[in-house]
Protein backbone atom coordinates (compact mmCIF):
# COMPACT_ATOMS: atom_id res chain seq x y z
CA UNK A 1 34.68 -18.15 32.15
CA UNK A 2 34.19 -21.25 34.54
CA UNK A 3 31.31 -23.30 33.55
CA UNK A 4 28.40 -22.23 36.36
CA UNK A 5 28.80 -18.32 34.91
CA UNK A 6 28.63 -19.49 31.11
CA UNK A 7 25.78 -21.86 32.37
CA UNK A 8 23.95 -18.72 34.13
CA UNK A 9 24.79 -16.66 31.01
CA UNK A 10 23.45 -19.59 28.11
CA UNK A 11 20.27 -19.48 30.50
CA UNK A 12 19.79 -15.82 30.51
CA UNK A 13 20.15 -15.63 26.72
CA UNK A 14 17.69 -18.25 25.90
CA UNK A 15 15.53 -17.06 28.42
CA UNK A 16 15.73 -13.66 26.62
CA UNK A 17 15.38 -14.81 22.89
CA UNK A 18 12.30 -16.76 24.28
CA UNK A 19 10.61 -13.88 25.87
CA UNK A 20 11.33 -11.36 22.87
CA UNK A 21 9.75 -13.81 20.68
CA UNK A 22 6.83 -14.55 22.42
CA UNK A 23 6.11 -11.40 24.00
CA UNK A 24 6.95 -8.86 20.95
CA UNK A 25 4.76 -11.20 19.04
CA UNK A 26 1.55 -9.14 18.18
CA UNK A 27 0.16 -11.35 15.74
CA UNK A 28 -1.19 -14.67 15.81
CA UNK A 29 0.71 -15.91 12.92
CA UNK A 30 3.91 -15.06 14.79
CA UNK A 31 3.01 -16.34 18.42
CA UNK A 32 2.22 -19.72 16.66
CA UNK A 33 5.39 -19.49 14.56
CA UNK A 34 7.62 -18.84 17.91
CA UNK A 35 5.78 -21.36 19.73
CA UNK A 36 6.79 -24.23 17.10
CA UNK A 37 10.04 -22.94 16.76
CA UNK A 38 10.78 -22.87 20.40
CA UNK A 39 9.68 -26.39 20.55
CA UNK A 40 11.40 -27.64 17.49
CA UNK A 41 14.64 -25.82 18.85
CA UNK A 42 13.97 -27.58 22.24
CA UNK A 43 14.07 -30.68 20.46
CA UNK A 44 17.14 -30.24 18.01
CA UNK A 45 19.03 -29.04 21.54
CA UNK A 46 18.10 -31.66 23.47
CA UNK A 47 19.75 -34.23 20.35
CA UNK A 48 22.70 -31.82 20.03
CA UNK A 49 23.29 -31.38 23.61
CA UNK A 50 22.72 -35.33 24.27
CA UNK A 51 25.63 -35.62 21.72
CA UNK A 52 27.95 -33.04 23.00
CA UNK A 53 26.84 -33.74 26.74
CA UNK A 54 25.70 -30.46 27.81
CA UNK A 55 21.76 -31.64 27.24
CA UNK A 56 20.35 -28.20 29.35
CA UNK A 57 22.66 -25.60 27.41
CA UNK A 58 21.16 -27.09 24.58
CA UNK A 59 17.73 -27.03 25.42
CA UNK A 60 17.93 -23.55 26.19
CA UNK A 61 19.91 -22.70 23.53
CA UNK A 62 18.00 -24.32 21.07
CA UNK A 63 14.44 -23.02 22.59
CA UNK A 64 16.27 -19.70 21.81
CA UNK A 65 17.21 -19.86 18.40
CA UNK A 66 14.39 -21.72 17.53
CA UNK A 67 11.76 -19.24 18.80
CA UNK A 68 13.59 -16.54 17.46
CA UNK A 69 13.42 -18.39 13.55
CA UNK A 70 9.88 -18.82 14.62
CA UNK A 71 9.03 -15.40 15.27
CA UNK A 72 10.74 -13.96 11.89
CA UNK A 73 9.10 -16.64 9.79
CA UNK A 74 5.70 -16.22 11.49
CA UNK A 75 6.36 -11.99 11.04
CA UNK A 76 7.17 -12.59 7.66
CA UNK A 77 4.40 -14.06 6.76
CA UNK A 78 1.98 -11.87 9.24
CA UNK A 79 3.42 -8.98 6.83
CA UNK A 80 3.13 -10.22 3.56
CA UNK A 81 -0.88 -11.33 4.17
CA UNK A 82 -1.09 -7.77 5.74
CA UNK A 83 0.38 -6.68 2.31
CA UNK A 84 -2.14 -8.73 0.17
CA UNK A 85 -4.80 -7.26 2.18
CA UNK A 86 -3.89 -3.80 1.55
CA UNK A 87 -3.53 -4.51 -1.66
CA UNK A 88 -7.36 -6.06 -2.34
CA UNK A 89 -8.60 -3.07 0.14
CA UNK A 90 -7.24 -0.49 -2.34
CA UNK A 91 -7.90 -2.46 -5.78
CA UNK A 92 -9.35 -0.23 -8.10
CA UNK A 93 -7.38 3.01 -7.17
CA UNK A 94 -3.49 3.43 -9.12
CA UNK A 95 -1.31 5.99 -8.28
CA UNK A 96 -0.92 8.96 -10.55
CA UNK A 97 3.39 8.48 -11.34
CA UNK A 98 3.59 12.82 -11.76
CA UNK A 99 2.30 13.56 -8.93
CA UNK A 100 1.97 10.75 -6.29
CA UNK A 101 -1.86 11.34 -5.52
CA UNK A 102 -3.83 8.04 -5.99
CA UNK A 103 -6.88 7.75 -8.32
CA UNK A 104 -9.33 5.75 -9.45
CA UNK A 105 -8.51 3.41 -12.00
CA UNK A 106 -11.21 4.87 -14.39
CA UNK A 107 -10.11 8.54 -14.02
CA UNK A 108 -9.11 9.93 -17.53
CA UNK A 109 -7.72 13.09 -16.71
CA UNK A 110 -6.46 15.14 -13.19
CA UNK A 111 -8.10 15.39 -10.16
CA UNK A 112 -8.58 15.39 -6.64
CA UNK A 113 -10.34 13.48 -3.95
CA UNK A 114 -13.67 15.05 -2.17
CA UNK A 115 -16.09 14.53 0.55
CA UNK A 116 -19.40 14.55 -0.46
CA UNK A 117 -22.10 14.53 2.20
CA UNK A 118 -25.05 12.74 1.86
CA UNK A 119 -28.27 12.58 3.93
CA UNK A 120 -30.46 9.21 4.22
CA UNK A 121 -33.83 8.33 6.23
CA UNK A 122 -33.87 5.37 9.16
CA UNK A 123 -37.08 4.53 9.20
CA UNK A 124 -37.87 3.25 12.66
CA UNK A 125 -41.51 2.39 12.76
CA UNK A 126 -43.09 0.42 14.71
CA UNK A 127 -46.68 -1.56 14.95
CA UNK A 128 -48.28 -0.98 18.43
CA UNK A 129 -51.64 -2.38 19.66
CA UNK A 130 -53.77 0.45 20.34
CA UNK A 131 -57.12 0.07 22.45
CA UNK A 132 -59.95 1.62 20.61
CA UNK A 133 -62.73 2.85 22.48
CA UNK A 134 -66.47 1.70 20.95
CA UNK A 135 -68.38 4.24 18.48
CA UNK A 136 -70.92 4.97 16.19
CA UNK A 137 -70.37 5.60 12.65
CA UNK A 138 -73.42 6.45 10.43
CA UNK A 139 -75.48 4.06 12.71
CA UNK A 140 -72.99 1.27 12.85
CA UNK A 141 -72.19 0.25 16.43
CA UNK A 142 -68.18 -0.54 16.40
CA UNK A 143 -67.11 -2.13 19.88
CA UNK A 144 -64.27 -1.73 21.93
CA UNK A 145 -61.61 -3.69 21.02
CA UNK A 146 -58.02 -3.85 19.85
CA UNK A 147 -56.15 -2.47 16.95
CA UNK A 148 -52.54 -2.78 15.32
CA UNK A 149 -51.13 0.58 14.00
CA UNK A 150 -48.32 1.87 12.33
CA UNK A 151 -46.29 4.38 14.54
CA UNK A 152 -44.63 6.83 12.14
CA UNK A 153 -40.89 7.31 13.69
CA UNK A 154 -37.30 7.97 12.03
CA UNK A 155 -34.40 10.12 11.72
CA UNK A 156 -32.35 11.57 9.24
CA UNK A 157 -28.34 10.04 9.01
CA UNK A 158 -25.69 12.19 7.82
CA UNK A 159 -22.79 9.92 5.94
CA UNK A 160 -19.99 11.41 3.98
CA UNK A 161 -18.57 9.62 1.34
CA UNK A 162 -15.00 9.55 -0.43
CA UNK A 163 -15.30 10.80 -4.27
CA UNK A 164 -12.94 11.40 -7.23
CA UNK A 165 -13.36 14.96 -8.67
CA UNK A 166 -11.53 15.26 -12.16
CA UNK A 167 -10.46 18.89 -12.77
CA UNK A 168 -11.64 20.98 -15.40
CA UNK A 169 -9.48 20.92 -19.19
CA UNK A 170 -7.71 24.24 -19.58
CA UNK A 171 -9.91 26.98 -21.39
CA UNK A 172 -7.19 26.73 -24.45
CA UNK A 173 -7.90 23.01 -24.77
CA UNK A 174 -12.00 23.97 -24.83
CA UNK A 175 -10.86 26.23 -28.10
CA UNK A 176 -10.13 24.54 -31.71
């Protein structure tokens, strides 16, 4: 290969590795990862290629690798806090070894996993100034004025809500 093709090619490749890393990086953790590592890789080409004098094959080369090792360290560690949050979300709840279901950790026996549906009130009242006209009441003169009242209002909310169910012993474990 003469050297502008291999130069073309070195460019096209680190221009690659650089855009892969960066733009297949859906997590934060792994942008910022391939961002230092394309810098850091900058840097160790720009020494390596100072020594070997070819100073742009190894900045591009070493933008390359380095965002690349960027992006796998910052994925790695994207994964395993995705891992540790998984594992708090579902703390409390093993998995049964027989049969592969998952149940709660305080489950004695066999079961299954239901939906039960319950129903709540949203209260939505609200004070409102009312304008009450004057009166008479058993001789007493009430003027006109201004009152605060309570506006009765609300709506019922259906929510379901996950729930273990342990089956029922066999009828020849019930007998002595």
């Amino acid at each position: 290969m003469n050297p502008p093709v291999q130069k073309r090619c070195v460019a096209a490749f680190a221009a690659a590795a650089v855009a892969c890393a960066a733009g297949c990086a859906d997590f934060a953790n792994t942008r910022n990862f391939a961002a230092v590592g394309t810098l850091v890789g900058a840097g160790a080409g720009v020494a390596l290629g100072a020594a070997t004098g070819h100073v742009a094959e190894g900045v591009m080369i070493g933008a390359g690798a380095g965002g690349l090792m960027g992006g796998i360290a910052g994925s790695s560690l994207e994964n395993a806090s995705r891992k540790k949050a998984e594992k708090a979300l579902l703390q409390g709840v093993e998995q049964d070894m027989l049969t592969g279901r998952t149940r709660p950790a305080g489950a004695t026996g066999p079961g299954r996993w239901d939906v039960a549906k319950k129903s709540r009130w949203v209260d939505t009242s609200q004070k409102k100034r009312v304008w009450v006209e004057e009166k008479v009441v058993d001789g007493k003169v009430f003027e006109a004025h201004f009152e605060e009242r309570l506006v009765p209002a609300g709506h019922w909310v259906e929510e379901e809500e996950k729930v273990w169910v342990e089956d029922a012993p066999p009828q020849s474990a019930l007998k002595p």
